[in-house]
PDB file of N, CA and C in Angstrom:
ATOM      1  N   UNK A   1      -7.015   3.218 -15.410  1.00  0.00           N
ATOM      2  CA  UNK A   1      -7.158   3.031 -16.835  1.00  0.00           C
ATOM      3  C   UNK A   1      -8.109   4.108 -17.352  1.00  0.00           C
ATOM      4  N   UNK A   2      -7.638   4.620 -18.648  1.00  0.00           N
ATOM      5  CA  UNK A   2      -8.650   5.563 -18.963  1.00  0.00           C
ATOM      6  C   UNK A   2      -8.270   5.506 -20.349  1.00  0.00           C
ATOM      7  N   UNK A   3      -9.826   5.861 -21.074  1.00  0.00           N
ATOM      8  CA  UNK A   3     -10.441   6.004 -22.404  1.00  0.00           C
ATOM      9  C   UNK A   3     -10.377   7.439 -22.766  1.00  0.00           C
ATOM     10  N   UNK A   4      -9.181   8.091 -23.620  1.00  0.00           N
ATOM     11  CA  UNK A   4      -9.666   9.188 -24.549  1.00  0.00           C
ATOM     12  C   UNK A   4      -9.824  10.332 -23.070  1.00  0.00           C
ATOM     13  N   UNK A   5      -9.171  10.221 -21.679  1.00  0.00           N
ATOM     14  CA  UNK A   5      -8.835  10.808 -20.692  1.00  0.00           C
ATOM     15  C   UNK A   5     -10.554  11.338 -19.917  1.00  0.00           C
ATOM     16  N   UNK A   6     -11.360   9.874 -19.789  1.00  0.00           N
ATOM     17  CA  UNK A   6     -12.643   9.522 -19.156  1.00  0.00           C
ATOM     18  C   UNK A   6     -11.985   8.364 -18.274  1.00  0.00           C
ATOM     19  N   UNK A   7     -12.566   8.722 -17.067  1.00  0.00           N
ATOM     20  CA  UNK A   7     -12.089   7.735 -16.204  1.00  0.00           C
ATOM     21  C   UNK A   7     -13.723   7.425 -15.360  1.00  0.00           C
ATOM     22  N   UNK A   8     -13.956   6.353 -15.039  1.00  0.00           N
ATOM     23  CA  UNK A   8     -14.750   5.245 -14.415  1.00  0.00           C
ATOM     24  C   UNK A   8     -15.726   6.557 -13.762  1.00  0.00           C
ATOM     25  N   UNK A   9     -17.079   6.432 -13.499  1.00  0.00           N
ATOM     26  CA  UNK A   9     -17.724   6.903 -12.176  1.00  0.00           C
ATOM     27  C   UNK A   9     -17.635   6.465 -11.105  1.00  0.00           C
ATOM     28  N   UNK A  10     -17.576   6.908  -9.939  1.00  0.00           N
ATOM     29  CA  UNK A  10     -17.447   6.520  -8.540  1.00  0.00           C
ATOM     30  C   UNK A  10     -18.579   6.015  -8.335  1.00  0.00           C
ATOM     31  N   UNK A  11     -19.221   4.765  -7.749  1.00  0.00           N
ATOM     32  CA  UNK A  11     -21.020   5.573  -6.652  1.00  0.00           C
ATOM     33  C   UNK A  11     -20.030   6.295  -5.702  1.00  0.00           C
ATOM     34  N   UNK A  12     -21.852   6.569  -5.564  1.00  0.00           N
ATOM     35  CA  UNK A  12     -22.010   7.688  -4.701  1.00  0.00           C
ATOM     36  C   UNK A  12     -21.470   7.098  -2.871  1.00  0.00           C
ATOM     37  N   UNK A  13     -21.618   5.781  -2.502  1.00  0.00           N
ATOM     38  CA  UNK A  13     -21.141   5.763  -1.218  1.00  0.00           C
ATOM     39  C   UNK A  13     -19.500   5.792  -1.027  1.00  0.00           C
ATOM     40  N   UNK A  14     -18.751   5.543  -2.373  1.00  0.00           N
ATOM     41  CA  UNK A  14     -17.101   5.661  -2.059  1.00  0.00           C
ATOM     42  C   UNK A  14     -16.882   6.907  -1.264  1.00  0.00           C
ATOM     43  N   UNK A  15     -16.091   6.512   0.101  1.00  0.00           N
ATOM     44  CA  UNK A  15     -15.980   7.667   1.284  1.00  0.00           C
ATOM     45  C   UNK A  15     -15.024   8.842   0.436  1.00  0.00           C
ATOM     46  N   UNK A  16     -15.017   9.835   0.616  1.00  0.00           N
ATOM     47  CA  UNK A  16     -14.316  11.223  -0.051  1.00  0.00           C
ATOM     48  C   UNK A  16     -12.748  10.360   0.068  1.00  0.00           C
ATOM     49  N   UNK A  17     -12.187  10.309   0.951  1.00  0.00           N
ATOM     50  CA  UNK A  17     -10.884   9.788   0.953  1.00  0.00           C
ATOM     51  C   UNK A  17     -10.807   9.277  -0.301  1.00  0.00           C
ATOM     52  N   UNK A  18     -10.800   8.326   0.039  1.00  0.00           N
ATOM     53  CA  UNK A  18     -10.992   6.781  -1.439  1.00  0.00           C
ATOM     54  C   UNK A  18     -10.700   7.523  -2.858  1.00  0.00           C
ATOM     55  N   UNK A  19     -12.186   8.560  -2.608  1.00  0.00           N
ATOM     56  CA  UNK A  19     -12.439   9.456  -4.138  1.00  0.00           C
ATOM     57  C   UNK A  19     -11.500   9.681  -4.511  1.00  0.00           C
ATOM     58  N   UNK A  20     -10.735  10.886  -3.302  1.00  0.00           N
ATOM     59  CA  UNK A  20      -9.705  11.669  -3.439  1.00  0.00           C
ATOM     60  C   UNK A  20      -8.245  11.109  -4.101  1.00  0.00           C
ATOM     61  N   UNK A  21      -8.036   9.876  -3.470  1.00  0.00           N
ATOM     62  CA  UNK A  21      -6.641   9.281  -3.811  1.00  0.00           C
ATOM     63  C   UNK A  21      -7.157   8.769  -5.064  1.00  0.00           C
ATOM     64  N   UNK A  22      -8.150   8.068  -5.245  1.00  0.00           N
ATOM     65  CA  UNK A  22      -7.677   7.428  -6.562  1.00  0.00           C
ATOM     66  C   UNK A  22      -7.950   8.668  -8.090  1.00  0.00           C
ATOM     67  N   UNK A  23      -8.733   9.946  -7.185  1.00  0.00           N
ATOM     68  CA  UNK A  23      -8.225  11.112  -8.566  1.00  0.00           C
ATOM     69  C   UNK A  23      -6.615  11.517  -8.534  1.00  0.00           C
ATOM     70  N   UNK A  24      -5.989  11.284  -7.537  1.00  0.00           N
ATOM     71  CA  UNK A  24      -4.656  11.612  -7.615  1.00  0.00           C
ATOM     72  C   UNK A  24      -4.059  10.505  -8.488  1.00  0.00           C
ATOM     73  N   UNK A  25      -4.328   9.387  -8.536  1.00  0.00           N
ATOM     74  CA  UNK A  25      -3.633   8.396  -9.125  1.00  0.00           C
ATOM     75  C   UNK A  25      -3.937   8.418 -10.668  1.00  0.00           C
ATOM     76  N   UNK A  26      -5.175   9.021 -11.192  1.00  0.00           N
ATOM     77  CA  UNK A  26      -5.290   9.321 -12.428  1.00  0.00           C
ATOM     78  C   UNK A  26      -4.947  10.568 -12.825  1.00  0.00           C
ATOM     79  N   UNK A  27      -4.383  11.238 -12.116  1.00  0.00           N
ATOM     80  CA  UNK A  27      -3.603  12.758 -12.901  1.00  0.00           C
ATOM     81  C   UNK A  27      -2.724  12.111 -14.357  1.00  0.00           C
ATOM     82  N   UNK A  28      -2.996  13.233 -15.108  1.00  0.00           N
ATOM     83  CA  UNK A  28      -2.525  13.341 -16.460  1.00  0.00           C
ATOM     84  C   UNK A  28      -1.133  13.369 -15.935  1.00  0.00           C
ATOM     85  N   UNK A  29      -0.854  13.600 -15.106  1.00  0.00           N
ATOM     86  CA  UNK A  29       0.859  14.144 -15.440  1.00  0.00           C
ATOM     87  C   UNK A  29       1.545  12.776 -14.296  1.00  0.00           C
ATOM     88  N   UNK A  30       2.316  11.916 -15.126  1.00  0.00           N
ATOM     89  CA  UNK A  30       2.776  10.797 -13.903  1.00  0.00           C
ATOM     90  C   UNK A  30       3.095  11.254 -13.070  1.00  0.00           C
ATOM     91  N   UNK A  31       4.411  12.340 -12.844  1.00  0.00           N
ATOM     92  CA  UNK A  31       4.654  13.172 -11.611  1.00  0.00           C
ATOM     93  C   UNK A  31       4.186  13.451 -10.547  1.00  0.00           C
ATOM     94  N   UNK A  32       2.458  14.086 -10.995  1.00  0.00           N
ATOM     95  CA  UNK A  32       1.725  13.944  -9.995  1.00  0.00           C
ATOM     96  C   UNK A  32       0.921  13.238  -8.818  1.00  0.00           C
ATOM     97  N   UNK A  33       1.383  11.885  -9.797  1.00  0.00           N
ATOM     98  CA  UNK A  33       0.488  10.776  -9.207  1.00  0.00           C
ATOM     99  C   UNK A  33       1.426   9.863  -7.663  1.00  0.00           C
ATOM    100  N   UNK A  34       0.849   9.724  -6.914  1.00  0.00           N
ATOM    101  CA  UNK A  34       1.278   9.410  -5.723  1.00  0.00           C
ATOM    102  C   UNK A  34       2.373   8.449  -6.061  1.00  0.00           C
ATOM    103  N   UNK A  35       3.292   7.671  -5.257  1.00  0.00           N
ATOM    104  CA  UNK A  35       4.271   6.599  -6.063  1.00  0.00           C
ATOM    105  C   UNK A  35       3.680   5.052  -5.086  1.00  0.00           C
ATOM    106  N   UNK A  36       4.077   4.181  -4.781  1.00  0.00           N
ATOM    107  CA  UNK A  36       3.376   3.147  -4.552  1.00  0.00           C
ATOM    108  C   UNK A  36       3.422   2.759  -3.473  1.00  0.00           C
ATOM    109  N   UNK A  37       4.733   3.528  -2.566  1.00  0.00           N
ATOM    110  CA  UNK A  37       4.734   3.979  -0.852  1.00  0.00           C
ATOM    111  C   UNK A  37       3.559   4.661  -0.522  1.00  0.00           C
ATOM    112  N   UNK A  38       3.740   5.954  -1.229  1.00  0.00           N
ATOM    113  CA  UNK A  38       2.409   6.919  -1.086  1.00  0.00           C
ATOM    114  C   UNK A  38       1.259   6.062  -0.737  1.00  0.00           C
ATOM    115  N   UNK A  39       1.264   5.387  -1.841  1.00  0.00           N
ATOM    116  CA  UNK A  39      -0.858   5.006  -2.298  1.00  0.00           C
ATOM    117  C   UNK A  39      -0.808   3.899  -1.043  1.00  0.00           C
ATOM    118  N   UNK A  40       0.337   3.072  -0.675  1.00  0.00           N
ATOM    119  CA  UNK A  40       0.235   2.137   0.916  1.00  0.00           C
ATOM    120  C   UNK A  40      -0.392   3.104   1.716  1.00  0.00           C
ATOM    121  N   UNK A  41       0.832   4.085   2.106  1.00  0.00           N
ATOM    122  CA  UNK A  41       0.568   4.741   3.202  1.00  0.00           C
ATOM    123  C   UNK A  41      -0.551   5.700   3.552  1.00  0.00           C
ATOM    124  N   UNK A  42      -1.193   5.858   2.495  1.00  0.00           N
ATOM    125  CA  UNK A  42      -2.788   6.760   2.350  1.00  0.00           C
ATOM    126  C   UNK A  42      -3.837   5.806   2.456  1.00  0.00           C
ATOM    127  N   UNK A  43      -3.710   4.413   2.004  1.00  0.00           N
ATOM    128  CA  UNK A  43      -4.927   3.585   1.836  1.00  0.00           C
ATOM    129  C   UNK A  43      -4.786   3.478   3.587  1.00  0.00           C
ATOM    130  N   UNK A  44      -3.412   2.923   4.380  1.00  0.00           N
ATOM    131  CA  UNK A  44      -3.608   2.998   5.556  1.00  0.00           C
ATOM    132  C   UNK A  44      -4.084   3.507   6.182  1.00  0.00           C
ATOM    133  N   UNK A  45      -3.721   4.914   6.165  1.00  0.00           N
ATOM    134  CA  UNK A  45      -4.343   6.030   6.768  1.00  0.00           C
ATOM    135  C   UNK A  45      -5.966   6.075   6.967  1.00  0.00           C
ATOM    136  N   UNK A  46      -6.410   5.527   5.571  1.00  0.00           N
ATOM    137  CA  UNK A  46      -7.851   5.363   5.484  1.00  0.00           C
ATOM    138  C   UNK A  46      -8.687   4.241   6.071  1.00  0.00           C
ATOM    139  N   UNK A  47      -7.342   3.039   6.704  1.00  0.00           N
ATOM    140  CA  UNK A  47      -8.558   2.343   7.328  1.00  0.00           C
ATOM    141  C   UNK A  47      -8.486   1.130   6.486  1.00  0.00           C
ATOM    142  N   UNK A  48      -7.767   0.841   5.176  1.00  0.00           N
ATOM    143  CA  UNK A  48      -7.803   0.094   4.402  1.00  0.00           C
ATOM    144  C   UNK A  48      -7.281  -1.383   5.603  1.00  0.00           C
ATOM    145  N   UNK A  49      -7.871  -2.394   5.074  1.00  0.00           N
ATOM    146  CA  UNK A  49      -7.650  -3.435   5.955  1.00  0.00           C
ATOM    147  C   UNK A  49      -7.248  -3.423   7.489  1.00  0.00           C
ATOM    148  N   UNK A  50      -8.107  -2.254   7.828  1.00  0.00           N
ATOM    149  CA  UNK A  50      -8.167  -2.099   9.292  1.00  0.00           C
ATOM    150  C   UNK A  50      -8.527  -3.274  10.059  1.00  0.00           C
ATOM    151  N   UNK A  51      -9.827  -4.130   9.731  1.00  0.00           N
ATOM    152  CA  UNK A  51     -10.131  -5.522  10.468  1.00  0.00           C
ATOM    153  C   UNK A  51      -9.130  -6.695  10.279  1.00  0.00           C
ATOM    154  N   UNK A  52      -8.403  -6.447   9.468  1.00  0.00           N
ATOM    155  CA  UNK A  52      -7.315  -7.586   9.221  1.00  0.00           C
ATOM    156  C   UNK A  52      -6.474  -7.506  10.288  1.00  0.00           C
ATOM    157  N   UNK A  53      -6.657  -8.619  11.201  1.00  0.00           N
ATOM    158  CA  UNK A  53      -5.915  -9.155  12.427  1.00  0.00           C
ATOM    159  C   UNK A  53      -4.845  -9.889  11.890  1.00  0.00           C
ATOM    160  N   UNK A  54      -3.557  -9.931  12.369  1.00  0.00           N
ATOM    161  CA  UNK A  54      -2.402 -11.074  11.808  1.00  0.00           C
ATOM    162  C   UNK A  54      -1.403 -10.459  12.132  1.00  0.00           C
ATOM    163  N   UNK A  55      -0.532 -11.251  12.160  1.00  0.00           N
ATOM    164  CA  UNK A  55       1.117 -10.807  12.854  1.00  0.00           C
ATOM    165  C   UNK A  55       1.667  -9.706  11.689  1.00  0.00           C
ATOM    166  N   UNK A  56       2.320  -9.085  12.357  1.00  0.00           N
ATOM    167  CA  UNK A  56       3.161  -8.082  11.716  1.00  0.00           C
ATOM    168  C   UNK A  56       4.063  -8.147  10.680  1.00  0.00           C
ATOM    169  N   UNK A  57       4.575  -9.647  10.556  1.00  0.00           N
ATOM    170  CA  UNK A  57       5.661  -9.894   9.636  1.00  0.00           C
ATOM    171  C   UNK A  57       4.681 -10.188   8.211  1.00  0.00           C
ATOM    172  N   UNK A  58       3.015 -10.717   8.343  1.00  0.00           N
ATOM    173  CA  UNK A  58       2.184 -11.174   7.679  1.00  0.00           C
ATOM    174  C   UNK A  58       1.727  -9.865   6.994  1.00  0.00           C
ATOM    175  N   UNK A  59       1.356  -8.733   7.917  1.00  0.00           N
ATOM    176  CA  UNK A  59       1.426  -7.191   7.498  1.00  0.00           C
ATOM    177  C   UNK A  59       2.362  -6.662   6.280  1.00  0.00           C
ATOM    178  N   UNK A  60       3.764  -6.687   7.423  1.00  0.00           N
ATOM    179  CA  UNK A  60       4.742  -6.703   6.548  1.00  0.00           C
ATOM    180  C   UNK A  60       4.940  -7.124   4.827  1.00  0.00           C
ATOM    181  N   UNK A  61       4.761  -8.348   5.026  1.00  0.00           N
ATOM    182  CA  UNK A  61       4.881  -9.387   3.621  1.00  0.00           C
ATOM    183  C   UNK A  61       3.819  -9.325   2.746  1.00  0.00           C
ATOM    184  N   UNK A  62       2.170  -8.407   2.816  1.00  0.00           N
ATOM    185  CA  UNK A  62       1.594  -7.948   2.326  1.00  0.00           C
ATOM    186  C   UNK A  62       1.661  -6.506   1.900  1.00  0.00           C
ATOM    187  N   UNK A  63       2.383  -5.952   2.349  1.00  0.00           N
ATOM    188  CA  UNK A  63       2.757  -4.819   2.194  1.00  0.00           C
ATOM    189  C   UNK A  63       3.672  -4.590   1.183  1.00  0.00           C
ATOM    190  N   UNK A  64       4.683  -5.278   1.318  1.00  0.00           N
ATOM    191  CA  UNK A  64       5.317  -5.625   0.391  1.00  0.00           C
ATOM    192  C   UNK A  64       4.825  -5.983  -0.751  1.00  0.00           C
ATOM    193  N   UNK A  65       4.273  -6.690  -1.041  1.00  0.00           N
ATOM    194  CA  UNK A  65       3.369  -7.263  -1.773  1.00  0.00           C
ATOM    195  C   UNK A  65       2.687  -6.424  -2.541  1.00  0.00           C
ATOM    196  N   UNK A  66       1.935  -5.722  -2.088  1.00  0.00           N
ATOM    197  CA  UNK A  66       1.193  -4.291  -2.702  1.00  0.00           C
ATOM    198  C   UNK A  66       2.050  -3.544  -3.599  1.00  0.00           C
ATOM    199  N   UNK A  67       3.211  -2.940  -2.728  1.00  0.00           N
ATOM    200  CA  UNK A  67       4.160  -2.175  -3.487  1.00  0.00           C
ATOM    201  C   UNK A  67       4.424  -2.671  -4.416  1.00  0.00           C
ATOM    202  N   UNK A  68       5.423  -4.112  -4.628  1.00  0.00           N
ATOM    203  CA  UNK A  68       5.807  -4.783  -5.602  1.00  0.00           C
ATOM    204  C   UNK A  68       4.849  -4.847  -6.922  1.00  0.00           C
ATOM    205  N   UNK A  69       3.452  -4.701  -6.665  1.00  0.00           N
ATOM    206  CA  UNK A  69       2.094  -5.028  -7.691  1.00  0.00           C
ATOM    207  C   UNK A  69       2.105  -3.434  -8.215  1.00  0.00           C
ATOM    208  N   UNK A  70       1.877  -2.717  -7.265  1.00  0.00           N
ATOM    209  CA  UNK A  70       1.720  -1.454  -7.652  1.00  0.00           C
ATOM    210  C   UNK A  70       2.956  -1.142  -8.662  1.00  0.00           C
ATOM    211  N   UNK A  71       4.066  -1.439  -8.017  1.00  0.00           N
ATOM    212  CA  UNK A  71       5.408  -0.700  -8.984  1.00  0.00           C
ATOM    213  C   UNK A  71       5.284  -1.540 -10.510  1.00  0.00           C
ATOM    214  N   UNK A  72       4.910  -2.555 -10.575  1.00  0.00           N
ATOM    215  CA  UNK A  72       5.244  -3.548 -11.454  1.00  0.00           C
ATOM    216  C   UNK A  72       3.987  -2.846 -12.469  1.00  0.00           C
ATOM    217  N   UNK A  73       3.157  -2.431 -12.088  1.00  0.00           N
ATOM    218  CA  UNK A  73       2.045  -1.725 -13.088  1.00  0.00           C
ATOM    219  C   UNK A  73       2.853  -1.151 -13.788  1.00  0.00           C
ATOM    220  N   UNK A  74       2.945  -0.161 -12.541  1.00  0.00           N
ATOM    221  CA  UNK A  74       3.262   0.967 -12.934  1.00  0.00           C
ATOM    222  C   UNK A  74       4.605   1.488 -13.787  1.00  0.00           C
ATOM    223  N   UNK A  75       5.589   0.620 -14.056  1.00  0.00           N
ATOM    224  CA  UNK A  75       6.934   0.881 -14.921  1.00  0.00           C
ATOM    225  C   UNK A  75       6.318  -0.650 -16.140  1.00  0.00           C
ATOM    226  N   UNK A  76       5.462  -1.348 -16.194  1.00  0.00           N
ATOM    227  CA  UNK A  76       5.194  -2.294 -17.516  1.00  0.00           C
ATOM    228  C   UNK A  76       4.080  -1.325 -18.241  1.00  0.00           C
ATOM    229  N   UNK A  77       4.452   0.683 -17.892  1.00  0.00           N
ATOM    230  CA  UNK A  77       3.226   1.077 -18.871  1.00  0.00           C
ATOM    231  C   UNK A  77       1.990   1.141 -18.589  1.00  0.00           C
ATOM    232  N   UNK A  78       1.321   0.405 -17.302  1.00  0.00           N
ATOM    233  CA  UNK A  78       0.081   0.828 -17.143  1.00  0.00           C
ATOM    234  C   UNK A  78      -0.599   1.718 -16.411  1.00  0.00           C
ATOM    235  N   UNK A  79       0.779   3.090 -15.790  1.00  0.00           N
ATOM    236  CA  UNK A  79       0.327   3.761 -14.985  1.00  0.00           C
ATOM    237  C   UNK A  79       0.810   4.993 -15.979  1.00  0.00           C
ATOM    238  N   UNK A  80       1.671   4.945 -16.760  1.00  0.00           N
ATOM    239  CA  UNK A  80       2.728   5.903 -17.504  1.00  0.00           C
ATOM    240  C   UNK A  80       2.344   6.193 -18.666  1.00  0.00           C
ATOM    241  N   UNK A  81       2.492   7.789 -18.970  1.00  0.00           N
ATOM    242  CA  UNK A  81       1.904   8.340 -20.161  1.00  0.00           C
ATOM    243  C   UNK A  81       2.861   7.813 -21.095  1.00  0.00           C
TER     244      UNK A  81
END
């Protein structure tokens, strides 16, 4: 979300990763911005719910889950110029 194209301060302990993706997700240009596979498969990468123990289909069905939230933003206008 952004004001007049000002977006939030980070602190200072958000790891560079983190930083990094979520400036990709606020690019001016939708195009640029990761799509909602992407932003899964990068938060993974990072470790995102790394301690979360649970069966795979539970993985799975959260995963899902994400995408579905993410896409649903993102085409009701709240990701789109």
């Amino acid at each position: 979300m952004s004001y007049e194209g000002l977006r939030p301060r980070m602190p200072r302990w958000v790891p560079s990763g983190y930083r990094s993706l979520a400036q990709r997700c606020w690019h001016p240009a939708a195009a640029a911005r990761p799509s909602a596979d992407e932003l899964v498969r990068q938060l993974e990468r990072l470790g995102a719910g790394r301690a979360w123990k649970t069966s795979r289909g539970a993985q799975q069905a959260y995963r899902n889950h994400v995408q579905s939230s993410v896409a649903d933003f993102l085409y009701a206008g709240g990701g789109v110029n």
